[in-house]
Protein backbone atom coordinates (compact mmCIF):
# COMPACT_ATOMS: atom_id res chain seq x y z
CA UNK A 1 35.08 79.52 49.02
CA UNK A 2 32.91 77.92 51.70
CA UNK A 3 30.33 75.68 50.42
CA UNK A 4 26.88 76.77 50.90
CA UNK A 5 24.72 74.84 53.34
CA UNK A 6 21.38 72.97 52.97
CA UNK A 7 19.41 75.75 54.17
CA UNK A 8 20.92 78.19 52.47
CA UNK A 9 20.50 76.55 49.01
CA UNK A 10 16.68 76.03 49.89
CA UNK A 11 16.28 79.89 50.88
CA UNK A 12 17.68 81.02 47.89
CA UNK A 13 16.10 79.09 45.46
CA UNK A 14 12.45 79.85 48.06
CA UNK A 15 13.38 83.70 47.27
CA UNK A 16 14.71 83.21 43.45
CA UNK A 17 13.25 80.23 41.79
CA UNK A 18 16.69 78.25 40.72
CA UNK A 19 19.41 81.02 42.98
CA UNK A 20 20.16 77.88 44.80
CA UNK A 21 20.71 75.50 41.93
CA UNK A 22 23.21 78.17 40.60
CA UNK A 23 24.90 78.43 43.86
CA UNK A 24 25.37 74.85 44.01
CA UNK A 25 27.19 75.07 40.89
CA UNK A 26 24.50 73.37 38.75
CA UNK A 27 24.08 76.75 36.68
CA UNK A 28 22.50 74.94 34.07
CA UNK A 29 19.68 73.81 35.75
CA UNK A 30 19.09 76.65 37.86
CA UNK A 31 18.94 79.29 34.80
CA UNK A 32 16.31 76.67 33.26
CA UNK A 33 14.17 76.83 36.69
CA UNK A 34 14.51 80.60 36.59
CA UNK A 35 13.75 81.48 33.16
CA UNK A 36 10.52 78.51 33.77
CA UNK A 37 9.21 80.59 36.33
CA UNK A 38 9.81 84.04 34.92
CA UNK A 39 7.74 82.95 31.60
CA UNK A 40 5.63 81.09 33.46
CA UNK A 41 4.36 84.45 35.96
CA UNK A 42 4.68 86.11 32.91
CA UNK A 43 2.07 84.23 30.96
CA UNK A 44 -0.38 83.44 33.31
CA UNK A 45 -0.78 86.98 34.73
CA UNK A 46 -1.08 88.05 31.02
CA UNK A 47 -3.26 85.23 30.15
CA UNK A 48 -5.61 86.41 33.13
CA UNK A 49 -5.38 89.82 32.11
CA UNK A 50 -6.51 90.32 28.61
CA UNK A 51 -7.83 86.53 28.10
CA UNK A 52 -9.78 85.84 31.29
CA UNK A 53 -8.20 81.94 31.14
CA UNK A 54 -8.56 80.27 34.23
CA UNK A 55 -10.47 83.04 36.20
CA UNK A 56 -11.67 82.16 39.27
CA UNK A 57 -13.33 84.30 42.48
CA UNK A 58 -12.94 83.46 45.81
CA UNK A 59 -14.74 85.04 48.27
CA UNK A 60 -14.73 88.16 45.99
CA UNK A 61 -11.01 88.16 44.79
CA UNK A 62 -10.54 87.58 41.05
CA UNK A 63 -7.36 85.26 40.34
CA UNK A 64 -6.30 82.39 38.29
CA UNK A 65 -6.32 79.08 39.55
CA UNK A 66 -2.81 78.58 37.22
CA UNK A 67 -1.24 80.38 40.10
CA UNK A 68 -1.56 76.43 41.67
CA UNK A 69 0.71 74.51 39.41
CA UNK A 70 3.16 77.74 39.57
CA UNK A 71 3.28 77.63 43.26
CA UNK A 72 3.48 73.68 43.32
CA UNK A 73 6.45 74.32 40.82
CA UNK A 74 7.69 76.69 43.49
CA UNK A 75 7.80 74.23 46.01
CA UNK A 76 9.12 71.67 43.35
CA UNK A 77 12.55 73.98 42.90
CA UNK A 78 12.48 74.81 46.94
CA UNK A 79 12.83 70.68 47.80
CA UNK A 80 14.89 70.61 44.30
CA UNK A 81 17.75 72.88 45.92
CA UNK A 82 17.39 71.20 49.71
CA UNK A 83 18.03 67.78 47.63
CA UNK A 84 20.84 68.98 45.84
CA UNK A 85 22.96 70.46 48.84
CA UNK A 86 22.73 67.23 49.96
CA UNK A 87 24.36 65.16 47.63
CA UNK A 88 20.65 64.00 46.09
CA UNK A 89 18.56 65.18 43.03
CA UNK A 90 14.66 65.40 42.69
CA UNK A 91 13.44 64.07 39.35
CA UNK A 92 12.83 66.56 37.11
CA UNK A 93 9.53 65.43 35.34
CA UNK A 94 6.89 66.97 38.33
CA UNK A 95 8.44 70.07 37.64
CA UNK A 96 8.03 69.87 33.74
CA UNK A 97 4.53 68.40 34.23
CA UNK A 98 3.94 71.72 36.03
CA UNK A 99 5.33 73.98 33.78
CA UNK A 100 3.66 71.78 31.27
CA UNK A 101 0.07 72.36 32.65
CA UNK A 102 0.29 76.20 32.58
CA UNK A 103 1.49 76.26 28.56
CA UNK A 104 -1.10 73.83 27.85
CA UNK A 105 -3.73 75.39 29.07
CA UNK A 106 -2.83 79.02 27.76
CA UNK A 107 -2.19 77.71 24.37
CA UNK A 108 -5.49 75.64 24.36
CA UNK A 109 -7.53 78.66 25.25
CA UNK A 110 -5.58 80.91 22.77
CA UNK A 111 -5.80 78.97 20.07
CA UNK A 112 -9.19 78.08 20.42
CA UNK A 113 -8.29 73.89 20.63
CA UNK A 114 -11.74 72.51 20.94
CA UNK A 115 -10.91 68.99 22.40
CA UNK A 116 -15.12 68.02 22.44
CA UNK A 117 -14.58 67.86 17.90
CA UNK A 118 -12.81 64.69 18.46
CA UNK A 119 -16.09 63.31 20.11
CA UNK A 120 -18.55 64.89 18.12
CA UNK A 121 -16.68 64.91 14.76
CA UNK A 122 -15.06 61.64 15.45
CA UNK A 123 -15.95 59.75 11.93
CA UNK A 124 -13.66 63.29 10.18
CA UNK A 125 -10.68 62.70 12.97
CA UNK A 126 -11.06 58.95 11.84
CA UNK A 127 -10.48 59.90 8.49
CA UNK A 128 -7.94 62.55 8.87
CA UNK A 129 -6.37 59.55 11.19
CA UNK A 130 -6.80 57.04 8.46
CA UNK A 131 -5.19 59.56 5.37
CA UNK A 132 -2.24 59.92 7.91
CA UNK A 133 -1.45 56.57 8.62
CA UNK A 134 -2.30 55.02 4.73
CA UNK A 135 -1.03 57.91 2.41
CA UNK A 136 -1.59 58.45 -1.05
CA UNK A 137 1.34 56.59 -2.48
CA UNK A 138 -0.31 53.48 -4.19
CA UNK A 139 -3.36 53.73 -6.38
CA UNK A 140 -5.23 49.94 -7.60
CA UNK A 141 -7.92 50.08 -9.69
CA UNK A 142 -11.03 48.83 -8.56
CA UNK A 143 -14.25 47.92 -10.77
CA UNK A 144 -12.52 50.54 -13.22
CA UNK A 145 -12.21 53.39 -10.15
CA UNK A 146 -9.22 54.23 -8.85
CA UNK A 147 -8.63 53.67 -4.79
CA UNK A 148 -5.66 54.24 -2.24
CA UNK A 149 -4.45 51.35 -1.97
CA UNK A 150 -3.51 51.42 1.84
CA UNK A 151 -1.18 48.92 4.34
CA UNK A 152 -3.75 46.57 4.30
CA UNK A 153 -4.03 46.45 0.35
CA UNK A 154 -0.69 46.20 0.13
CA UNK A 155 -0.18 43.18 2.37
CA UNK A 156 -3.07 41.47 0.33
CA UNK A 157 -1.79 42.13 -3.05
CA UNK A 158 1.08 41.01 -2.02
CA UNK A 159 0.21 37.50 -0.50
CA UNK A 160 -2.18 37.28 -3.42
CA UNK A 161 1.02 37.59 -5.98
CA UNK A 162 2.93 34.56 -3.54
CA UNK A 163 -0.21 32.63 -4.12
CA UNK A 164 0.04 33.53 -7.90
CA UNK A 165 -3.59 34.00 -7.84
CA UNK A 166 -3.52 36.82 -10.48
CA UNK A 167 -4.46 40.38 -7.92
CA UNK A 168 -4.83 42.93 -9.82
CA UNK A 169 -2.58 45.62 -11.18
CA UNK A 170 -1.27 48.34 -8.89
CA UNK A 171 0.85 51.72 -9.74
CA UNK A 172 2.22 54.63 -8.34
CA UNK A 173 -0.50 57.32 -7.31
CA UNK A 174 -0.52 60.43 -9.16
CA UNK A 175 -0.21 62.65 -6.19
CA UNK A 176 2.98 61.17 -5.91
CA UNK A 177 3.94 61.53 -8.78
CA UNK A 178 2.97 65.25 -8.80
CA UNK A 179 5.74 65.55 -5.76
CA UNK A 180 8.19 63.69 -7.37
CA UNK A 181 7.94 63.66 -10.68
CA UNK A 182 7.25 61.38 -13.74
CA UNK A 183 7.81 60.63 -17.28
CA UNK A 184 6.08 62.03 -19.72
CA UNK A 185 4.94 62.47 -23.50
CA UNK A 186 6.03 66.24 -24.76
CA UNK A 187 6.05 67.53 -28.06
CA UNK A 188 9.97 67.22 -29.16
CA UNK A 189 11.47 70.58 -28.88
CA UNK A 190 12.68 72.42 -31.99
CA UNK A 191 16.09 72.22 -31.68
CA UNK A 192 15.80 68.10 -31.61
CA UNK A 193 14.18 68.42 -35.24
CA UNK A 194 16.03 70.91 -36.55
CA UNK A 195 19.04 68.37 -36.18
CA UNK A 196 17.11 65.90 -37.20
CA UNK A 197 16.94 63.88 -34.03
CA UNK A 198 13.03 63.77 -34.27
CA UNK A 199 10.10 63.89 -37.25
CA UNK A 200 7.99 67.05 -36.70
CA UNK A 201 4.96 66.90 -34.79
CA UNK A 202 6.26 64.04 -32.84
CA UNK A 203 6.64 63.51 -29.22
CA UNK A 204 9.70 62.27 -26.84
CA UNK A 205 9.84 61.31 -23.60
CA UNK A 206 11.00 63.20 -20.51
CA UNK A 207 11.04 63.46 -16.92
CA UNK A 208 9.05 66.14 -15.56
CA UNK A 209 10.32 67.18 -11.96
CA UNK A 210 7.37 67.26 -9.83
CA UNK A 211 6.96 70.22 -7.36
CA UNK A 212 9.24 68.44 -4.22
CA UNK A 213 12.02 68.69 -6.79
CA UNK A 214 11.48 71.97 -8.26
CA UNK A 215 11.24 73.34 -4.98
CA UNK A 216 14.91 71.95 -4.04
CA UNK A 217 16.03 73.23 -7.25
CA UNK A 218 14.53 76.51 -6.48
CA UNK A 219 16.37 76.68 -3.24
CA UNK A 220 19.24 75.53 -4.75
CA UNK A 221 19.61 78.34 -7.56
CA UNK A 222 19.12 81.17 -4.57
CA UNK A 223 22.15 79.47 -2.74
CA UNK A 224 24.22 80.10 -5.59
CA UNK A 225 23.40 83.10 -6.65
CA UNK A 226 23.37 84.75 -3.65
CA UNK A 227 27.11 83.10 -2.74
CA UNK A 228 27.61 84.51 -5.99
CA UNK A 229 26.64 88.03 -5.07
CA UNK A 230 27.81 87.93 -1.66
CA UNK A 231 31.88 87.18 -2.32
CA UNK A 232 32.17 90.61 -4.36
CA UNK A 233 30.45 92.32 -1.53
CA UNK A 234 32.18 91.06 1.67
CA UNK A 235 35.72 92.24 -0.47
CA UNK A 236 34.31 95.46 -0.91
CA UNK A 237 33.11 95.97 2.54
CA UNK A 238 36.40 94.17 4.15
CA UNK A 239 38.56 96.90 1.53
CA UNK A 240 36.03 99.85 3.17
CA UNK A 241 36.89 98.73 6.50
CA UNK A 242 40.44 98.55 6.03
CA UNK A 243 40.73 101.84 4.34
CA UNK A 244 39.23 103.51 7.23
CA UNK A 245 41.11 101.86 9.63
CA UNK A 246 44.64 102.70 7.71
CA UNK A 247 43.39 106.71 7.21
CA UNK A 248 43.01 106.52 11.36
C-alpha cells in the first residue's frame, strides 16, 4: 500500500480532526485528536446552549468565543498531520493547552468556581492553606491549652531537646488518634473475671481501632463474605449453563 503524501495527511486530518494521524499509522494519537475535538464541539455548543458560557454577539450573531481555541486546535492537528508525513512531530502541549482552555472554562462556569474568594477571603484560603500544609498530627501544650504543633514547632522542639534546654512535652493529637486508634482504659469484660483474670469493677487496657482501621476492616469483612457467597453461585450458574448446553 502506497504511502500517503503530505497533502493528503493534512486534508484529512483539515476534514476529520486526527483522519490523517490514523492514516499515517499513528492511530493512537489520531483517535485522541478525534475524540478531543468531538467532546470538545460537543461541550461548548452545549455549554452555549443551556448555560450561556462564553456568549458573545457580533454584529448581531450570537456565538461563543470557545469556538477560538477549538478552531486554533483545528489548525494545531491540520500542521500536526503535515509534520508527521514528513518525518517531523509538532509538540503536543499547544494542543492540550487548547483543549485545556475550553474544559476549564466550562467547568469554572458550571461549577460556580469563584476565583475573586481567594482575594477577598484570602486570610480563610491562608488558613485552609496553613491546616493543609501543618496537619493535625502533633498537639504541645501551651500555657495549659492545647495547640497544633506544626513544621515549625517541630523543628524548634527539636533543636531545643539537642540543646537540652528542657522544651516542653509534646504527644500525639487526638484527631489522630481518632483515625488510627489508641489505647485505652475499658471496664474488663465478663468473661476475663469470670476466669478470674481480673477483680470486678476493674479496668484493662486495650487498643481501640480508630475509624481509618475500622473502615479497612469493614471493607475487608465484605471481601470475604461476598467471595464467600459468590463461589456457590458461579457453580450453580456454570452447572445451569452446562445443562442447557448438553439438552441442545
Amino acid at each position: 500500500m502506497p504511502s500517503i503524501n503530505s497533502a493528503a495527511a493534512a486534508f484529512s486530518s483539515l476534514i476529520v480532526p486526527g483522519l490523517g494521524q490514523f492514516l499515517l499509522k499513528k492511530r493512537q494519537r489520531g483517535l485522541v485528536i478525534f475524540l478531543a475535538a468531538v467532546i470538545s464541539v460537543y461541550l461548548v455548543d452545549w455549554s452555549l446552549v443551556h448555560q450561556n458560557i462564553g456568549k458573545i454577539n457580533l454584529a448581531g450573531w450570537v456565538t461563543s468565543w470557545l469556538w477560538l481555541p477549538l478552531i486554533l486546535f483545528w489548525l494545531w492537528n491540520f500542521m500536526d498531520a503535515r509534520a508527521l508525513s514528513k518525518a517531523a512531530r509538532l509538540n503536543i502541549l499547544p494542543g492540550l493547552a487548547l483543549i485545556a482552555v475550553i474544559l476549564y472554562v466550562i467547568a469554572w462556569n458550571v461549577t460556580d468556581v469563584r476565583l475573586d474568594r481567594l482575594v477577598s477571603r484570602f486570610n480563610d484560603a491562608r488558613t485552609v492553606a496553613g491546616n493543609l500544609l501543618n496537619p493535625d498530627v502533633i498537639t504541645m501544650s501551651v500555657n495549659g491549652q492545647d495547640q497544633i504543633c506544626a513544621w515549625q514547632c517541630m523543628f524548634t522542639y527539636v533543636k531545643d531537646k539537642w540543646r537540652t534546654s528542657g522544651a516542653g512535652p509534646i504527644r500525639w493529637s487526638d484527631n489522630l488518634l481518632e483515625i488510627i486508634g489508641s489505647v485505652k482504659e475499658v471496664p474488663a469484660p465478663s468473661w476475663e473475671t469470670k476466669l478470674g483474670f481480673a477483680k470486678p469493677g476493674s479496668t484493662v487496657k486495650t487498643f481501640s481501632a480508630g475509624t481509618m482501621l475500622q473502615t479497612i476492616a469493614m471493607g475487608l469483612m465484605a471481601t470475604i463474605f461476598s467471595t464467600i457467597l459468590a463461589v456457590p453461585v458461579s457453580f450453580l450458574a456454570a452447572h445451569n449453563i452446562m445443562s442447557r448446553i448438553r439438552g441442545g
